[in-house]
C-alpha atoms as a PDB file:
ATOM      1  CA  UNK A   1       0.000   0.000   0.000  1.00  0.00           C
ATOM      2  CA  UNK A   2       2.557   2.456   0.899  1.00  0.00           C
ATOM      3  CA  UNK A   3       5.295   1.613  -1.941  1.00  0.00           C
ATOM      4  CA  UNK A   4       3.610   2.808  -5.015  1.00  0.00           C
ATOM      5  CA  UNK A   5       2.616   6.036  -5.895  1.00  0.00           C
ATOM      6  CA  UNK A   6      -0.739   7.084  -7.053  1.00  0.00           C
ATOM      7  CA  UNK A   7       0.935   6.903 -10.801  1.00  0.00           C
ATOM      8  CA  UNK A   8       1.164   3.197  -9.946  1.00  0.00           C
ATOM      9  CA  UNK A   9       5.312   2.975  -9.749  1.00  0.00           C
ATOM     10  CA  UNK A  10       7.319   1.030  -7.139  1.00  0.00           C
ATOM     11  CA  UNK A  11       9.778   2.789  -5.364  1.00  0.00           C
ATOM     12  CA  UNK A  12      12.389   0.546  -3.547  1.00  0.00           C
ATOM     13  CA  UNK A  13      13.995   3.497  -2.326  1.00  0.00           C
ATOM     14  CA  UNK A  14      12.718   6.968  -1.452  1.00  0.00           C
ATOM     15  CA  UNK A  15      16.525   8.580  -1.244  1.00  0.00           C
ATOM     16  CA  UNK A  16      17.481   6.694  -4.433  1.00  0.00           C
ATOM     17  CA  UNK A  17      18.148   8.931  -7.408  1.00  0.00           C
ATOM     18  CA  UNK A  18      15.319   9.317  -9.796  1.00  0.00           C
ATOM     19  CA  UNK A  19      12.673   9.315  -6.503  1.00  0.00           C
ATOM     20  CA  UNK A  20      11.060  12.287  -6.663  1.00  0.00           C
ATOM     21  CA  UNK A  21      10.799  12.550 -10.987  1.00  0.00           C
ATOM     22  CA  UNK A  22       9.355   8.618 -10.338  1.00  0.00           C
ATOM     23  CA  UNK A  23       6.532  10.015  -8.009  1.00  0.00           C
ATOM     24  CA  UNK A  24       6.274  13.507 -10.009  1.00  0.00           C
ATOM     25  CA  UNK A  25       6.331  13.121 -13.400  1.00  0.00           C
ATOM     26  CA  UNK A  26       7.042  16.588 -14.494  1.00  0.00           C
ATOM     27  CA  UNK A  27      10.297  16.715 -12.837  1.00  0.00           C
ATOM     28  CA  UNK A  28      13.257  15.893 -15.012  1.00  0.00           C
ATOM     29  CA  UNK A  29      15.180  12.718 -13.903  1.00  0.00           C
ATOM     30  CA  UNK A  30      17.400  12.974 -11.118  1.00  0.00           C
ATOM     31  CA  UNK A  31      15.415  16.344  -9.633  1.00  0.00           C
ATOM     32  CA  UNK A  32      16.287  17.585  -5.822  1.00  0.00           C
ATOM     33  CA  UNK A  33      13.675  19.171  -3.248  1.00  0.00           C
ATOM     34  CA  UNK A  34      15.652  22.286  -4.047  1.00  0.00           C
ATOM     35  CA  UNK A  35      14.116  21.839  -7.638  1.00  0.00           C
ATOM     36  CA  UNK A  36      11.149  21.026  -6.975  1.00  0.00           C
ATOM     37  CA  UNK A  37      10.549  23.911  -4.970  1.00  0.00           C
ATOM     38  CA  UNK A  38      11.466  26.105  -7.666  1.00  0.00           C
ATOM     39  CA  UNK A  39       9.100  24.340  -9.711  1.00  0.00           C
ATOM     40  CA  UNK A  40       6.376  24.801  -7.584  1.00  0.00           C
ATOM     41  CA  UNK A  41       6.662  28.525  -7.047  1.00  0.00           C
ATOM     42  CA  UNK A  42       6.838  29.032 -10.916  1.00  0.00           C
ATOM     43  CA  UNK A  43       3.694  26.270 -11.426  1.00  0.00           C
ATOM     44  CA  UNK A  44       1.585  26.634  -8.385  1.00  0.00           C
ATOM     45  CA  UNK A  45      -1.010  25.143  -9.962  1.00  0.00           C
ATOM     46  CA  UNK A  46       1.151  21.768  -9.388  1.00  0.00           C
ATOM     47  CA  UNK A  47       0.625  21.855  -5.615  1.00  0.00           C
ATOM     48  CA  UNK A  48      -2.171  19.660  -5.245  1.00  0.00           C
ATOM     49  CA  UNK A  49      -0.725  16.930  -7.162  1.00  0.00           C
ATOM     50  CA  UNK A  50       2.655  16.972  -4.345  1.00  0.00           C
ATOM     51  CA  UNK A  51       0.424  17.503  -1.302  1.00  0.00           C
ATOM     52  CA  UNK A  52      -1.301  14.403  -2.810  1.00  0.00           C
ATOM     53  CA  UNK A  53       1.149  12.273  -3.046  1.00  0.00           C
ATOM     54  CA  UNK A  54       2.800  13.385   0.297  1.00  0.00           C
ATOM     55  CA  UNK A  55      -0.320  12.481   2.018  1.00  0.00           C
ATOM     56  CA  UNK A  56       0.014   9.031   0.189  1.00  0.00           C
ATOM     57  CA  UNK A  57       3.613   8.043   1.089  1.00  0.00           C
ATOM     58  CA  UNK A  58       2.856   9.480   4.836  1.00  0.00           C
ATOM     59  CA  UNK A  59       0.754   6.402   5.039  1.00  0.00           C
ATOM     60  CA  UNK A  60       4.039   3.950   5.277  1.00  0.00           C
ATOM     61  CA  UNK A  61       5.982   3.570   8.253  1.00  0.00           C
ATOM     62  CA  UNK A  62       8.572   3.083   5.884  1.00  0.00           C
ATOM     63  CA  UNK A  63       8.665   5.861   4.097  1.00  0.00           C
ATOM     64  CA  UNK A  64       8.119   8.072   7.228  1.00  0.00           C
ATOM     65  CA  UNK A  65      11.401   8.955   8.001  1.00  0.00           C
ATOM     66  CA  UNK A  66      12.784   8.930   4.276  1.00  0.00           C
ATOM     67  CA  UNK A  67      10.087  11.576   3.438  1.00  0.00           C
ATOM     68  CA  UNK A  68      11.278  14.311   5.670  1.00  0.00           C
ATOM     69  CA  UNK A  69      14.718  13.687   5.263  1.00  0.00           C
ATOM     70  CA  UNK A  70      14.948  14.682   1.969  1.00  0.00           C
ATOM     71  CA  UNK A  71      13.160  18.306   2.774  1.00  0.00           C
ATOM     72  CA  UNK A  72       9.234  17.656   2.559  1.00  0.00           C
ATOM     73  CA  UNK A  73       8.359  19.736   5.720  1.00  0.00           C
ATOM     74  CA  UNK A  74       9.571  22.558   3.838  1.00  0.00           C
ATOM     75  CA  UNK A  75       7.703  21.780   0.686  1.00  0.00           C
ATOM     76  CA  UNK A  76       4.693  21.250   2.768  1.00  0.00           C
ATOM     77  CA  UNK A  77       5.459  24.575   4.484  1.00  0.00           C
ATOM     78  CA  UNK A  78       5.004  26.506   0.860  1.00  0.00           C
ATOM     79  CA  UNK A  79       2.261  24.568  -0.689  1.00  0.00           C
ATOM     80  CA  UNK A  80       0.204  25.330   3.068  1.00  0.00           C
ATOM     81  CA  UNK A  81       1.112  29.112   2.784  1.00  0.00           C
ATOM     82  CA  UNK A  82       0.450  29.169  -0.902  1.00  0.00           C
ATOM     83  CA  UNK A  83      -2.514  27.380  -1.059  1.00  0.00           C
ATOM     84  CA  UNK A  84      -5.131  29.005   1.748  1.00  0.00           C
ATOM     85  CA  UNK A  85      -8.138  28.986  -0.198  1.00  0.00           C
ATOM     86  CA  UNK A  86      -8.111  25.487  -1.189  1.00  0.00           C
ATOM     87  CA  UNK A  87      -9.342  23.636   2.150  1.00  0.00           C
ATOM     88  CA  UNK A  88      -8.721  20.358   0.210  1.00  0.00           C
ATOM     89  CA  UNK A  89      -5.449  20.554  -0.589  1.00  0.00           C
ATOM     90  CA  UNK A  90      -4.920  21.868   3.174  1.00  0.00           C
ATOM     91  CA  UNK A  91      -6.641  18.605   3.977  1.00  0.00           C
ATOM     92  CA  UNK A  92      -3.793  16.522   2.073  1.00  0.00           C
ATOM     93  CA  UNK A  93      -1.191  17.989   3.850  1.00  0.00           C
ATOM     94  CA  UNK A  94      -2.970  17.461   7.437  1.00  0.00           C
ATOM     95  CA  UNK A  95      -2.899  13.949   6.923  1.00  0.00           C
ATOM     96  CA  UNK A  96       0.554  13.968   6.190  1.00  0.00           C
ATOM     97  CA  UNK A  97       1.704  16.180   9.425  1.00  0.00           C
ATOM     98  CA  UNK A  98      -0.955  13.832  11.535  1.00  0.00           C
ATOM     99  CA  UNK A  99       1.035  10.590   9.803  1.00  0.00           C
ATOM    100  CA  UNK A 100       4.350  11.872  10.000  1.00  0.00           C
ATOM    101  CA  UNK A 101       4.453  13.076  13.205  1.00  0.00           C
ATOM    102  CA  UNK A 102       4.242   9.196  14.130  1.00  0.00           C
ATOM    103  CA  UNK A 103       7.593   8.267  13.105  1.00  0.00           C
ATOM    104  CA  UNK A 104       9.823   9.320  16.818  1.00  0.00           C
ATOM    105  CA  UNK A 105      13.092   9.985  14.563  1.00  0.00           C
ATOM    106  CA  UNK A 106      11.109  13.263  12.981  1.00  0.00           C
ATOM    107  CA  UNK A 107      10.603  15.167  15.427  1.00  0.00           C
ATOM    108  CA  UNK A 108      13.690  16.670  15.983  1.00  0.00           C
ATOM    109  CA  UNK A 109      13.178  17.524  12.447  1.00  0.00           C
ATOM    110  CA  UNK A 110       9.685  19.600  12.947  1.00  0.00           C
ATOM    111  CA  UNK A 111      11.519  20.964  16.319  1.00  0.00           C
ATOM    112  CA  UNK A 112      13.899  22.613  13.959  1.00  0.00           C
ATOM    113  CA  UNK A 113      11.278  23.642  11.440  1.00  0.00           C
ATOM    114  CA  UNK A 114       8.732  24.777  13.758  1.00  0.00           C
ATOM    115  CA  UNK A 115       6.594  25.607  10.463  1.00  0.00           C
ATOM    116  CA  UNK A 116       4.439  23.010  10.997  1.00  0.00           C
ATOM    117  CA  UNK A 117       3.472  24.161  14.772  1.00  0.00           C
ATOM    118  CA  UNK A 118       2.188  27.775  13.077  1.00  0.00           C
ATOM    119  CA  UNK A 119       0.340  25.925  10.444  1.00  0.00           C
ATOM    120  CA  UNK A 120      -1.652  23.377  12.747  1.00  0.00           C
ATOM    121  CA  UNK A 121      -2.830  26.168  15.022  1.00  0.00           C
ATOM    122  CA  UNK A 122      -4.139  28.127  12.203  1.00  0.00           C
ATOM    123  CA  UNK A 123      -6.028  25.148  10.989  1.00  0.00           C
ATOM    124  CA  UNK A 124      -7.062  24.709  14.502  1.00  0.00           C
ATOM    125  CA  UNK A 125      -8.756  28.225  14.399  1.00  0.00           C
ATOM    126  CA  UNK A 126      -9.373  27.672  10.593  1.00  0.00           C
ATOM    127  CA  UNK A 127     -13.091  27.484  11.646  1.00  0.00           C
ATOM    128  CA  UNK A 128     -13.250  24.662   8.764  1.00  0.00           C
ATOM    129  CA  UNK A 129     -14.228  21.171  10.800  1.00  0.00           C
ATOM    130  CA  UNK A 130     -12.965  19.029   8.473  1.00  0.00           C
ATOM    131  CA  UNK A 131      -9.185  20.836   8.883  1.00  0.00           C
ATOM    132  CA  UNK A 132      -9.779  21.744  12.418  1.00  0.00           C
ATOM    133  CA  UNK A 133     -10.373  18.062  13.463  1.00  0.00           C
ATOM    134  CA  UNK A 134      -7.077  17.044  11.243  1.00  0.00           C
ATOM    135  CA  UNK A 135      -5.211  19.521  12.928  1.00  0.00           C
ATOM    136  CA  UNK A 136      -6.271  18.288  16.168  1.00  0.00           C
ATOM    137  CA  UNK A 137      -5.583  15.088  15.047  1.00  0.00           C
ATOM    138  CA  UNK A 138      -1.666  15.747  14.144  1.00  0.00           C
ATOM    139  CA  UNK A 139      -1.627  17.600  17.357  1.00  0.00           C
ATOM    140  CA  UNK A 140      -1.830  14.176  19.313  1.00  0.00           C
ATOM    141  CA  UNK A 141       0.726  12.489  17.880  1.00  0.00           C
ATOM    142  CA  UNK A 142       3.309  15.243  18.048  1.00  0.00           C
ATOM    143  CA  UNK A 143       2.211  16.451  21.734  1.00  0.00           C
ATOM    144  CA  UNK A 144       3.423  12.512  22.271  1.00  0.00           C
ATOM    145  CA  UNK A 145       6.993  14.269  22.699  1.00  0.00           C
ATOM    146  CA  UNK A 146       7.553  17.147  26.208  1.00  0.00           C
ATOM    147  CA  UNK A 147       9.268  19.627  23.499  1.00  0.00           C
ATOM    148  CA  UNK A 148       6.545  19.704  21.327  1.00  0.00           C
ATOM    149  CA  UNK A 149       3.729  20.371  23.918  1.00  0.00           C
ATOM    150  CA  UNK A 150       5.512  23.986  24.552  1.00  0.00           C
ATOM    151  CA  UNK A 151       5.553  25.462  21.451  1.00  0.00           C
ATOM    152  CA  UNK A 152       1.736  24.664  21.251  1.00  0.00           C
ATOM    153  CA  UNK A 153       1.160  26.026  24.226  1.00  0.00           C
ATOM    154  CA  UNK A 154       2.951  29.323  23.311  1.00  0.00           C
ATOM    155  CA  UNK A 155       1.032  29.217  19.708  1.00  0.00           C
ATOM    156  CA  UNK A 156      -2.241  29.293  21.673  1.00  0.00           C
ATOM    157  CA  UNK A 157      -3.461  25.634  20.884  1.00  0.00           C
ATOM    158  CA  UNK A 158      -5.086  25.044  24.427  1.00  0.00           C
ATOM    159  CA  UNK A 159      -7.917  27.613  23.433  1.00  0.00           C
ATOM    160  CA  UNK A 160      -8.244  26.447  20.464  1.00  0.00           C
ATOM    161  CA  UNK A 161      -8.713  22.829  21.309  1.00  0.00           C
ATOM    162  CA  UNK A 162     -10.835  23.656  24.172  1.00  0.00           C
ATOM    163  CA  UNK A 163     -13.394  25.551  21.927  1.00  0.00           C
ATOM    164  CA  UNK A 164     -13.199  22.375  19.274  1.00  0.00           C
ATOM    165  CA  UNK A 165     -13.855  20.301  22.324  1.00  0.00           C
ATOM    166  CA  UNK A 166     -17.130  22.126  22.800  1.00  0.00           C
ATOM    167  CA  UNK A 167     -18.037  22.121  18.803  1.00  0.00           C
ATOM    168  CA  UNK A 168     -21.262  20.320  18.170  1.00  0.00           C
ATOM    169  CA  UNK A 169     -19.762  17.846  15.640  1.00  0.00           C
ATOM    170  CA  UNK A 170     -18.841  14.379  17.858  1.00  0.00           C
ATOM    171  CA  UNK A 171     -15.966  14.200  15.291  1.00  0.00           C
ATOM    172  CA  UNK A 172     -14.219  17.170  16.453  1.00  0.00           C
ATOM    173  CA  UNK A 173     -15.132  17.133  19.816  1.00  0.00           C
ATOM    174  CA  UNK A 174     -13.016  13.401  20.123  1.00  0.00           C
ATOM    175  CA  UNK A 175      -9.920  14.595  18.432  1.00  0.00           C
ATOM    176  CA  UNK A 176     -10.016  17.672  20.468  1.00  0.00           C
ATOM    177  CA  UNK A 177      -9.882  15.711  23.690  1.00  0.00           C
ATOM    178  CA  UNK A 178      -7.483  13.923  22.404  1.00  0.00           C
ATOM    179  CA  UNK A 179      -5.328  16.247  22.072  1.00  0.00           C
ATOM    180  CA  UNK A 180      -6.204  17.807  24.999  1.00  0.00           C
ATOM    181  CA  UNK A 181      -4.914  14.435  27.046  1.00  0.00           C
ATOM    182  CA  UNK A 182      -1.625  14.416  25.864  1.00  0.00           C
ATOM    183  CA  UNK A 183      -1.043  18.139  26.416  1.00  0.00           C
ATOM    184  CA  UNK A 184      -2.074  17.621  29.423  1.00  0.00           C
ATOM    185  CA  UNK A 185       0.733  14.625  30.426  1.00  0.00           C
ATOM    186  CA  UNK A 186       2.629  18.271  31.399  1.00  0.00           C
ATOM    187  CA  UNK A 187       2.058  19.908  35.151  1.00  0.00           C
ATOM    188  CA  UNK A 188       2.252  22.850  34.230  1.00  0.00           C
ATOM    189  CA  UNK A 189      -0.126  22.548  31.196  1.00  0.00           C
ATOM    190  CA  UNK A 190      -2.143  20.399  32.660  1.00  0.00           C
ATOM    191  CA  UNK A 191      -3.019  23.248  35.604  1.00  0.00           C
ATOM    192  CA  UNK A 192      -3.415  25.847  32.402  1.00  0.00           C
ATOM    193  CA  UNK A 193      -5.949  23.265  30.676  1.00  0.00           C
ATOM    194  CA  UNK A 194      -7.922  22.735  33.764  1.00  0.00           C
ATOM    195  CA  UNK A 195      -7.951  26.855  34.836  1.00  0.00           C
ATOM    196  CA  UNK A 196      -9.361  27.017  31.213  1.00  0.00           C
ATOM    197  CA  UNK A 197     -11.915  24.934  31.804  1.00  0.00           C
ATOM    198  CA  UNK A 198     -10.701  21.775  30.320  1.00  0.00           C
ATOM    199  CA  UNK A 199     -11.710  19.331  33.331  1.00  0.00           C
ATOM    200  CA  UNK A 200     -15.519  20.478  32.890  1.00  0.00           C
ATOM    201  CA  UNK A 201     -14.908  20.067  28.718  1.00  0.00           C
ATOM    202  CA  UNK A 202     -13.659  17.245  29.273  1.00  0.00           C
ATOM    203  CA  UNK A 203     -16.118  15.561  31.860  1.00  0.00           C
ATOM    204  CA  UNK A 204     -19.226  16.804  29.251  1.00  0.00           C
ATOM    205  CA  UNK A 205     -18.001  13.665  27.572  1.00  0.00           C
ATOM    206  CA  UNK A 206     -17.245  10.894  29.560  1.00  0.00           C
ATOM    207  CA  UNK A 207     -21.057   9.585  29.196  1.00  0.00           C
ATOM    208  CA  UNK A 208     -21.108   9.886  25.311  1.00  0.00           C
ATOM    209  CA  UNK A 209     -22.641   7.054  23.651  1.00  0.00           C
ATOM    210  CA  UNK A 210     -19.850   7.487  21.206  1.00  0.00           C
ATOM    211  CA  UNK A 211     -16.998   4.420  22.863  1.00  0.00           C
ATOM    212  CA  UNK A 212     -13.960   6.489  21.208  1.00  0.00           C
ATOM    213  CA  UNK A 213     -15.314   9.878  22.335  1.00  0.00           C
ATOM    214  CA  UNK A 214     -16.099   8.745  25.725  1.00  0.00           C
ATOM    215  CA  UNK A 215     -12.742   6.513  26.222  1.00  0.00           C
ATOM    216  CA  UNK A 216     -10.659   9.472  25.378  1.00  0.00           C
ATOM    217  CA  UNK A 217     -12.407  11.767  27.437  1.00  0.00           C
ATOM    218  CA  UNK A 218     -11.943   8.981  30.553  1.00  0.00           C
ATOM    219  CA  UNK A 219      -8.264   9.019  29.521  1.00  0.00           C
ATOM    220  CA  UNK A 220      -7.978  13.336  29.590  1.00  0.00           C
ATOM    221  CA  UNK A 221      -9.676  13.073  32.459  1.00  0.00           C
ATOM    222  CA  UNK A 222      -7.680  10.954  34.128  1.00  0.00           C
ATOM    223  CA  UNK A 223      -4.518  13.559  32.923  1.00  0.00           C
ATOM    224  CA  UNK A 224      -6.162  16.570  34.031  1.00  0.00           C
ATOM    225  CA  UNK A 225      -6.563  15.543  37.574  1.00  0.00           C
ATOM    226  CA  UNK A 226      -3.555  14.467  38.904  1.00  0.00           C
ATOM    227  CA  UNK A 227      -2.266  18.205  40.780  1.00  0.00           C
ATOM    228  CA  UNK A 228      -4.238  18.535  43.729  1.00  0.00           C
ATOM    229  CA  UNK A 229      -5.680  21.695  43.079  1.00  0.00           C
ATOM    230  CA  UNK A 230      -7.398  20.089  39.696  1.00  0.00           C
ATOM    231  CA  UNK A 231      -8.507  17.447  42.083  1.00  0.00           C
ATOM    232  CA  UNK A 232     -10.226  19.522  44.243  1.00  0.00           C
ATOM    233  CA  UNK A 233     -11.963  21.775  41.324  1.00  0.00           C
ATOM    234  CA  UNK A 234     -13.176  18.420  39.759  1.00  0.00           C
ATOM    235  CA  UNK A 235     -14.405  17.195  43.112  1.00  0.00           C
ATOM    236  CA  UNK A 236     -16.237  20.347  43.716  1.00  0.00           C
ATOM    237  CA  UNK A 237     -17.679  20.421  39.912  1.00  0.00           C
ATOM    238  CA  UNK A 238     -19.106  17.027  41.249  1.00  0.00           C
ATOM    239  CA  UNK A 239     -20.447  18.347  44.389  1.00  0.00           C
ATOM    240  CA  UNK A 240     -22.455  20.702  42.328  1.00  0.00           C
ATOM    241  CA  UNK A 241     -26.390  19.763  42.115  1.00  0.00           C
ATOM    242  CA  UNK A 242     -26.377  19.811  38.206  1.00  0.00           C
ATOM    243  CA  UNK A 243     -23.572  16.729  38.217  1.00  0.00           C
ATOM    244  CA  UNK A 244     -24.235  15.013  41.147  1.00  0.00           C
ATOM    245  CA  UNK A 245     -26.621  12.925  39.464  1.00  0.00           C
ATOM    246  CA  UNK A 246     -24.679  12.440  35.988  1.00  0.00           C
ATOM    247  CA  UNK A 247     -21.589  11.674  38.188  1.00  0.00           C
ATOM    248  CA  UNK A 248     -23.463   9.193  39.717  1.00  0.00           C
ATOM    249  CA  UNK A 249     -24.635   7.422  36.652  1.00  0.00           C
ATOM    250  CA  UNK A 250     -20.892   7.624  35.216  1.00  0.00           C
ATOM    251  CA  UNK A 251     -19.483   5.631  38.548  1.00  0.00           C
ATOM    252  CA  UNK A 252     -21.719   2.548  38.366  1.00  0.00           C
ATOM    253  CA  UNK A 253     -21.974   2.057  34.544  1.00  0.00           C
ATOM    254  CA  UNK A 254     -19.578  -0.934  35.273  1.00  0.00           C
ATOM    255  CA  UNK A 255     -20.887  -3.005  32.437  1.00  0.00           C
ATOM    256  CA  UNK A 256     -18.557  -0.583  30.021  1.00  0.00           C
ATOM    257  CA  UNK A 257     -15.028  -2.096  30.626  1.00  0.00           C
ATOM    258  CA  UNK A 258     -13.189   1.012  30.245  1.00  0.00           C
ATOM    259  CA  UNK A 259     -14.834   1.829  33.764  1.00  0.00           C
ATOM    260  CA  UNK A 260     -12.477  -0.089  35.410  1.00  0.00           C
ATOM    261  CA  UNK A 261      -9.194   1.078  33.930  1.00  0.00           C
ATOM    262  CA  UNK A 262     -10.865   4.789  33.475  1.00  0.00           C
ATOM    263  CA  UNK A 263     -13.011   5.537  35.535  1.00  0.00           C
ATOM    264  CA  UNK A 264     -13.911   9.202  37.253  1.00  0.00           C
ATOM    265  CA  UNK A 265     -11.807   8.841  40.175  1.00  0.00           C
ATOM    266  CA  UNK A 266      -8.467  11.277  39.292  1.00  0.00           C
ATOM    267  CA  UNK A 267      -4.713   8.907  38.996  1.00  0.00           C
ATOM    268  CA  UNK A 268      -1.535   9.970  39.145  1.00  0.00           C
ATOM    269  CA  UNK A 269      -0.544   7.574  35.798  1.00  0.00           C
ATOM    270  CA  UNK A 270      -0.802  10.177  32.532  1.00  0.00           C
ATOM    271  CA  UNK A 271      -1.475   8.147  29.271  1.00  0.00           C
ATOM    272  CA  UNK A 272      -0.116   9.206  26.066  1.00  0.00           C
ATOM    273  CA  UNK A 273      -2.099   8.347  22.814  1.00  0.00           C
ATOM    274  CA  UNK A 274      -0.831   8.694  19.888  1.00  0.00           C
ATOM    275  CA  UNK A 275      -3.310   8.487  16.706  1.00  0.00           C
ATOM    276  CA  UNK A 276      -2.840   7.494  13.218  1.00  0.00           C
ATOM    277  CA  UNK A 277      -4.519  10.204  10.600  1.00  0.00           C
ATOM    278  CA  UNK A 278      -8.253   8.356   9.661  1.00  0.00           C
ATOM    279  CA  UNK A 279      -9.405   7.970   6.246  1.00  0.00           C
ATOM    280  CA  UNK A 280     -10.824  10.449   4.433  1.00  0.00           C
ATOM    281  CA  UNK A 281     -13.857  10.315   2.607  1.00  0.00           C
ATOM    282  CA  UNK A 282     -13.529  11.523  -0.765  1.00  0.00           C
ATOM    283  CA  UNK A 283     -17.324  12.199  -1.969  1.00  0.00           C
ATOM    284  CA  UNK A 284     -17.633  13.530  -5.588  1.00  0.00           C
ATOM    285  CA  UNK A 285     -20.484  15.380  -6.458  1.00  0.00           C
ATOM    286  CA  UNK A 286     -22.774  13.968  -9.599  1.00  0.00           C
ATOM    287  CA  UNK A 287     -20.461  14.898 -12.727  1.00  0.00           C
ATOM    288  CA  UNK A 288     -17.706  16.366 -11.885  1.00  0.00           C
ATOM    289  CA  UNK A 289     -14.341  13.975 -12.616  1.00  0.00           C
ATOM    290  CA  UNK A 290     -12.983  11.354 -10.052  1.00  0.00           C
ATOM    291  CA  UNK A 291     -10.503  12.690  -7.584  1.00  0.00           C
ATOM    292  CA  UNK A 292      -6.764  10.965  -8.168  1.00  0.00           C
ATOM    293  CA  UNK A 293      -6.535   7.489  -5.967  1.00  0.00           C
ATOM    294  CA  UNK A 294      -5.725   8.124  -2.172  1.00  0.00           C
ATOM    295  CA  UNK A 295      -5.005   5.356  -0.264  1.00  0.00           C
ATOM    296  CA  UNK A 296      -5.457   4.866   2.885  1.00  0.00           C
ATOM    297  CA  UNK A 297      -4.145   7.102   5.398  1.00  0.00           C
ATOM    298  CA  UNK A 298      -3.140   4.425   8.052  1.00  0.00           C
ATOM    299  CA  UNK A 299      -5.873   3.516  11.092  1.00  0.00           C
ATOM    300  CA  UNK A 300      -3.500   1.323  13.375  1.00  0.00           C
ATOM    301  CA  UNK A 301      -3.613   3.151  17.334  1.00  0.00           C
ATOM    302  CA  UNK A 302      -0.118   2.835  19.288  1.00  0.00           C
ATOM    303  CA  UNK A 303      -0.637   3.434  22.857  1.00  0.00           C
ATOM    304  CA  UNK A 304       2.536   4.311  25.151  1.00  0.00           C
ATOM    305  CA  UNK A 305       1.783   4.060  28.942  1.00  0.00           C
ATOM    306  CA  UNK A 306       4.268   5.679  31.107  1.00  0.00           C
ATOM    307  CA  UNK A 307       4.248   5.794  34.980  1.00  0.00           C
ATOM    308  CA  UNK A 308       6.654   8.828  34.980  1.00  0.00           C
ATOM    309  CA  UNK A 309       3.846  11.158  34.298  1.00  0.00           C
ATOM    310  CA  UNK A 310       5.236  10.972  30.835  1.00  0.00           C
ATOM    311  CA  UNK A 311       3.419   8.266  29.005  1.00  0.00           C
END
């Protein structure tokens, strides 16, 4: 799945020469990043067809690495600024930030970018769902690392994924708390998220109906409350005559399994989840032209537990 391009050609290598004119066709054989970012800036209507195919050999664990080693955050970097209008192409590249931010040996690569922390938080306050939730999504996986969880921080991402946390879409609302439960492996951040009002956010959700929604918000939860002073505003939130009878409904739902691992009581264990990009749905409306192939954009989960705080 992840060794051919959409253009159908194996690649055995994605540092071998020829790599990049084998997956673009209009580059001349042997072509460097460096040339194919002066291509784009003099054919910009070429974008798409590179965030496409970056969003296609993202998918690969193999290819992971290889892909931002040869320059691609930068080339992601130009199409994103150049290419504001189009929310689909933005799309493309969200799934490739969400995907690549999976591999551990890239992120002193995007730590040394840092372009890709500016353009997640302006997708997060894009006010598109579709590239909010994406950006949310990408958000997880690099908050996975303490460096990372910073520069968000500093960017303004905790507002932002509090407000997508509250967004009537179910969709968003997941990958917002998702987010929200890494940042908040963090003391410091986690006090910030909960001052915010992250631990009532988060606790709107730990009844859904919806397993994924409600597990991460059990697992935020769980993250937000580990300082005392969190402990004691969740513990007076419950006190409160509008939970008291939700709470109690939450504690003896025991035939839910997660209850036992997750359940409202606050730990001092953080959990770290980092999240594969999902696969998009690429509707066509009646008569217009088939989009090119994407393949799948990966929906394994890798969970890292860590009793450090750090997980």
């Amino acid at each position: 799945m992840g060794n051919k391009s959409s253009s159908g050609k194996d690649k055995d290598s994605i540092k071998a020469p020829g790599y990049l004119s084998s997956v673009l066709p209009f580059l001349p054989p042997g072509a460097s990043v460096k040339e194919l970012e002066a291509n784009l800036r003099e054919q910009p209507s070429r974008m798409e067809q590179v965030a496409i195919e970056l969003a296609n050999q993202s998918v690969s664990s193999e290819f992971q690495r290889n892909i931002v080693e040869i320059g691609a955050l930068k080339i992601m970097h130009l199409i994103t600024v150049s290419t504001k209008d189009r929310s689909d192409i933005q799309l493309y590249l969200l799934h490739a930030y969400g995907n690549l931010a999976l591999h551990p040996g890239n992120n002193a690569d995007f730590l040394k970018d840092r372009s890709c922390f500016y353009n997640l938080v302006d997708a997060l306050s894009s006010g598109k769902s579709d590239l909010q939730r994406k950006a949310a999504r990408a958000i997880t996986n690099l908050a996975v690392h303490e460096e990372n969880k910073h520069h968000f921080d500093d960017l303004g991402a905790i507002g932002g994924l509090l407000a997508l946390a509250r967004h009537p879409l179910e969709e968003c609302r997941t990958e917002a708390i998702a987010a929200l439960g890494n940042l908040a492996v963090n003391d410091e951040l986690e006090r910030k998220i909960a001052k915010q009002g992250g631990i009532e956010a988060v606790y709107d959700c730990v009844t859904s109906s919806n397993s994924t929604l409600r597990s991460h918000a059990r697992r935020a939860l769980q993250n937000l409350c580990t300082q005392q002073e969190n402990k004691e505003a969740y513990y007076a939130m419950l006190a409160a005559p509008s939970n008291a009878e939700a709470d109690e409904g939450y504690k003896t739902d025991t035939s839910d399994e997660e209850t036992a691992s997750a359940g409202p009581s606050p730990v001092t264990i953080r959990g770290q989840q980092p999240l594969t990009a999902t696969v998009h749905d690429h509707s066509v409306p009646q008569g217009s032209p088939p989009p090119p192939p994407i393949r799948m954009y990966g929906n394994a989960i890798a969970i890292l537990l860590v009793s450090t705080g750090i997980g």
